[in-house]
N, C-alpha and C. Protein backbone atom coordinates (compact mmCIF):
# COMPACT_ATOMS: atom_id res chain seq x y z
N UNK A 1 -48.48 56.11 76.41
CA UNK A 1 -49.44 57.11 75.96
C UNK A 1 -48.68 58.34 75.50
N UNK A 2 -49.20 59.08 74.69
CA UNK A 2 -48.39 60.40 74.15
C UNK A 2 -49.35 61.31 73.89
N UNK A 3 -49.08 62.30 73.46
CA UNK A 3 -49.76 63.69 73.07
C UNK A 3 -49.96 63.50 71.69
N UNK A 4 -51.46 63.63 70.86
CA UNK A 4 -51.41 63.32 69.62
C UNK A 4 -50.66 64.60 69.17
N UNK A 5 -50.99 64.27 67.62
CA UNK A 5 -50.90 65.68 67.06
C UNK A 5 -51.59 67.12 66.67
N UNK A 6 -50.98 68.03 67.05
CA UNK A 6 -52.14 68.74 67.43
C UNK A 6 -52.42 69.39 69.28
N UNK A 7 -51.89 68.62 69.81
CA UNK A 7 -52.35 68.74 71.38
C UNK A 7 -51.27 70.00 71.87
N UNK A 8 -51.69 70.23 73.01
CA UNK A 8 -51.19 70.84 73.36
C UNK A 8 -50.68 70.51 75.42
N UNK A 9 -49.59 70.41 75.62
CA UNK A 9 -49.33 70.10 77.35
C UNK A 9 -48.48 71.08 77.71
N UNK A 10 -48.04 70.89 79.30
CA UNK A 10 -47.16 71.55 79.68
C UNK A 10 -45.92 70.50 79.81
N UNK A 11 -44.92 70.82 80.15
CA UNK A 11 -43.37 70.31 80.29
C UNK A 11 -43.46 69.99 81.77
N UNK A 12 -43.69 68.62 82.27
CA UNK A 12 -43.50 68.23 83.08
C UNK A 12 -42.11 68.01 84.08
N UNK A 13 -41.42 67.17 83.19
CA UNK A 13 -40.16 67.03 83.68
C UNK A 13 -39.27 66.63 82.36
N UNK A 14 -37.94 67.06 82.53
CA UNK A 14 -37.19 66.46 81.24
C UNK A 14 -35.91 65.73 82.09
N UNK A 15 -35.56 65.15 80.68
CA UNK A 15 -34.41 64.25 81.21
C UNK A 15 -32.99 64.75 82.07
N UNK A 16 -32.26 63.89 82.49
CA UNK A 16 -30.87 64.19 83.04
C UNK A 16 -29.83 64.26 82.01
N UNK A 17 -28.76 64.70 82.20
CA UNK A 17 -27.52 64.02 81.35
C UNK A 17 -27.60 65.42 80.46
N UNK A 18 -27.15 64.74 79.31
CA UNK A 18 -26.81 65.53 77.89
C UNK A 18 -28.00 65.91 77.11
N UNK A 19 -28.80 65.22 77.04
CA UNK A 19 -29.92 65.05 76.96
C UNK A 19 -30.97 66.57 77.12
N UNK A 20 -30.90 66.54 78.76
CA UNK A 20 -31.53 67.55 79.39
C UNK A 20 -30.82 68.79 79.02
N UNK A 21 -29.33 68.83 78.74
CA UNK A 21 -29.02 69.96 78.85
C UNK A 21 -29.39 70.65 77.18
N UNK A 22 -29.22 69.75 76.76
CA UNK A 22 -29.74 70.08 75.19
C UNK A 22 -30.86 71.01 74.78
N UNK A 23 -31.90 70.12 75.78
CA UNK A 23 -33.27 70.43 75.67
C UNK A 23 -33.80 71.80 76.44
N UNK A 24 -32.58 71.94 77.42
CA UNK A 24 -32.94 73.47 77.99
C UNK A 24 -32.36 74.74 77.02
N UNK A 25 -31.19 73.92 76.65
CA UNK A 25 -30.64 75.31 75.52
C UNK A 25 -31.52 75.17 74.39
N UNK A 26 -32.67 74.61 74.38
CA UNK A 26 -33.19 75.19 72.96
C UNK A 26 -34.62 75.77 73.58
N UNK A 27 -34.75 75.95 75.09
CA UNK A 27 -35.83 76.29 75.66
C UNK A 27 -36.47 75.92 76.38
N UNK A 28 -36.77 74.13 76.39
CA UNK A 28 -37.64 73.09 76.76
C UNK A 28 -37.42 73.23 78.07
N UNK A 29 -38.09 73.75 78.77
CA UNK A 29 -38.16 73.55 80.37
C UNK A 29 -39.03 73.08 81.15
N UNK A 30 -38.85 73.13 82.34
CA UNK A 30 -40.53 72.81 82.90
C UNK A 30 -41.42 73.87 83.31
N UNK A 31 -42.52 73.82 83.07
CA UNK A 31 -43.63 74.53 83.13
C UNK A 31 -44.05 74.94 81.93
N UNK A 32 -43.39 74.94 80.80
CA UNK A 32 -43.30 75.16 79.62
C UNK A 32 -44.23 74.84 78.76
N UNK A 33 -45.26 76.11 78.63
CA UNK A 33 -46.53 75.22 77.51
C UNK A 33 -45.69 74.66 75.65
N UNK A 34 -45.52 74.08 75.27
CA UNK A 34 -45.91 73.67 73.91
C UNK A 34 -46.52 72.54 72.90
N UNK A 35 -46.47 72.77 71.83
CA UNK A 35 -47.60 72.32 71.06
C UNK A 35 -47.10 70.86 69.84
N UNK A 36 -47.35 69.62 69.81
CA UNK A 36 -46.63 68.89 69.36
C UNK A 36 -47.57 68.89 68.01
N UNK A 37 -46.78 69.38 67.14
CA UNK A 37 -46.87 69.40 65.93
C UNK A 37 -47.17 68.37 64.50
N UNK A 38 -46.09 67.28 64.83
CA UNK A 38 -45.90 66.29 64.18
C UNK A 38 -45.17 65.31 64.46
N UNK A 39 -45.52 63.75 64.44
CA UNK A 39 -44.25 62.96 64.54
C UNK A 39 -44.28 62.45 63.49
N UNK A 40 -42.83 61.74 63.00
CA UNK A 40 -42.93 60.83 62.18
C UNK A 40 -42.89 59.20 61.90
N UNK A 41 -43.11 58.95 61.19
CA UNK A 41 -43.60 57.55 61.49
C UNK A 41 -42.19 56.87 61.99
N UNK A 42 -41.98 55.17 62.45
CA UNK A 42 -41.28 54.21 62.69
C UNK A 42 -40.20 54.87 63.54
N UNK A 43 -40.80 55.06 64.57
CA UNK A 43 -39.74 56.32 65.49
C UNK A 43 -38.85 57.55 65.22
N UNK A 44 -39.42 58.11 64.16
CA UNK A 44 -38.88 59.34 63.58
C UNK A 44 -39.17 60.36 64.63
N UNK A 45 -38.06 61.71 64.12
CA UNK A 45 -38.60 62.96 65.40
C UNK A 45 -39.73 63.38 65.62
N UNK A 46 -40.02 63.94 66.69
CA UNK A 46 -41.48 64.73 66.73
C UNK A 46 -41.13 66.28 66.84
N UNK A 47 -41.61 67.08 66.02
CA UNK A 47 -42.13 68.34 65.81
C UNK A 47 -42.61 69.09 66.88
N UNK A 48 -42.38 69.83 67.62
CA UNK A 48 -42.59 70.75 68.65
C UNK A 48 -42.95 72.13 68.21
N UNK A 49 -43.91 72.64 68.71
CA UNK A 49 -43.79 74.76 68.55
C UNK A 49 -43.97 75.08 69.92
N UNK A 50 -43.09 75.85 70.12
CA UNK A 50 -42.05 76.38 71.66
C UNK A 50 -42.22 77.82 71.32
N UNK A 51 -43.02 78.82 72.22
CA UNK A 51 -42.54 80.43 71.94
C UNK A 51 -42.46 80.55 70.28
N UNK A 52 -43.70 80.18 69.88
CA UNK A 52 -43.47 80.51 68.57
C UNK A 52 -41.79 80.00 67.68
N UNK A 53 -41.49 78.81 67.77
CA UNK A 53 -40.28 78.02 67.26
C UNK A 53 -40.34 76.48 67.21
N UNK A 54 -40.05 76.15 65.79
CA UNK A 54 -40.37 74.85 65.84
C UNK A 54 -38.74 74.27 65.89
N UNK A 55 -39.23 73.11 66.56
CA UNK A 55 -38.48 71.96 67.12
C UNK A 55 -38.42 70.59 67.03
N UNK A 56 -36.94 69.93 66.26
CA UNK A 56 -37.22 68.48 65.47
C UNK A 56 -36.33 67.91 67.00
N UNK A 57 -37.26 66.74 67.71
CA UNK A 57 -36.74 66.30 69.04
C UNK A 57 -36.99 64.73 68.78
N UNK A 58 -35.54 64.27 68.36
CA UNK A 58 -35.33 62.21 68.69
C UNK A 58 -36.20 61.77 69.04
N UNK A 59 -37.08 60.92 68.74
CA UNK A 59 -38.19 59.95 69.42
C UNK A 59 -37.97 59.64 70.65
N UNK A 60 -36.09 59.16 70.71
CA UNK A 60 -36.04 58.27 71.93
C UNK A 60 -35.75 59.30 73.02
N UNK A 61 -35.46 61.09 72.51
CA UNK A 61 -35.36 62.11 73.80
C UNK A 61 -36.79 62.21 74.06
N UNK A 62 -37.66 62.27 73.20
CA UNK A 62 -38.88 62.83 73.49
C UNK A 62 -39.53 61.75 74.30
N UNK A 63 -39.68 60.46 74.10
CA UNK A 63 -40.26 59.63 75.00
C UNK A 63 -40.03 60.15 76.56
N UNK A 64 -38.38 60.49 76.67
CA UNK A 64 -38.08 61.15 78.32
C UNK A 64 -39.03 62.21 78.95
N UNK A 65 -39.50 62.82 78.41
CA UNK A 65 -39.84 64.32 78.26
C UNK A 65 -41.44 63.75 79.15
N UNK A 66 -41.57 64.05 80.31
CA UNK A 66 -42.78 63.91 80.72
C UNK A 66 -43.67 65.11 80.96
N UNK A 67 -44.88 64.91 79.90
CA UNK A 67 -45.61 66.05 80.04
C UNK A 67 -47.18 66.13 80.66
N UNK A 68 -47.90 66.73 80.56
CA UNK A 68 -49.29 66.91 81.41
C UNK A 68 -50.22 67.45 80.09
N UNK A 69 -50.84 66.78 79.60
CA UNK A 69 -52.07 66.86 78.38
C UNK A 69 -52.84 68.54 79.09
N UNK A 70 -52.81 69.60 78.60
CA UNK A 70 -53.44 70.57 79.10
C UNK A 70 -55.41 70.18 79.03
N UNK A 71 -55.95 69.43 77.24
CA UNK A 71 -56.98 69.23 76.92
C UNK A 71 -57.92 68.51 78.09
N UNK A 72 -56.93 67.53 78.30
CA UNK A 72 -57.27 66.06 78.86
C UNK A 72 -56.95 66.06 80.60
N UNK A 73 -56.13 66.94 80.88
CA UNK A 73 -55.37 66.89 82.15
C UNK A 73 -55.25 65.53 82.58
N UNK A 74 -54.71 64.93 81.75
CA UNK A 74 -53.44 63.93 82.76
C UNK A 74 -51.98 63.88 82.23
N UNK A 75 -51.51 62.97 82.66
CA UNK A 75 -49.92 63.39 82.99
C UNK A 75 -49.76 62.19 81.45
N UNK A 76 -48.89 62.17 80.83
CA UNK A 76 -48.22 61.48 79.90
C UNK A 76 -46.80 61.44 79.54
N UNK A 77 -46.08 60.36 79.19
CA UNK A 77 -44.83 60.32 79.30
C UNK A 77 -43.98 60.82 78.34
N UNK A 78 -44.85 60.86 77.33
CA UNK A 78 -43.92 61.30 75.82
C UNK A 78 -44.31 62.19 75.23
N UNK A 79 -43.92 62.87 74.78
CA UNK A 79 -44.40 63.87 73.51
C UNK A 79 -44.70 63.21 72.38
């Protein structure tokens, strides 16, 4: 399940490794409201807006990225 486009969640948990550390230096933390923008098709990046900043994030980082649907309140695994 994922966050369409358009939605909006909070930052549940992000990954370990290189990965994670990536994703904190560009902001992505937990508790972190943002807004998934766009993906692109056949596992292309997905589009993030963070604090007013957009963000092109790997399909296969963003799948890690477990977030919480704010609309819907439940938990989902991917952006």
């Amino acid at each position: 399940m994922e966050v369409p486009n358009g939605g909006v969640a909070i930052i549940e948990k992000i990954p370990h490794g290189e990965a994670g550390q990536r994703l904190e230096a560009m902001g992505l933390r937990e508790s972190k409201k943002i807004k998934r923008i766009s993906g692109m098709p056949f596992c292309g990046p997905i589009t993030v807006l963070l604090d007013g900043r957009y963000f092109a994030i790997a399909h296969g980082i963003a799948s890690k990225v477990q977030v919480k649907d704010i609309v819907q309140k439940r938990v989902v695994n991917e952006l």
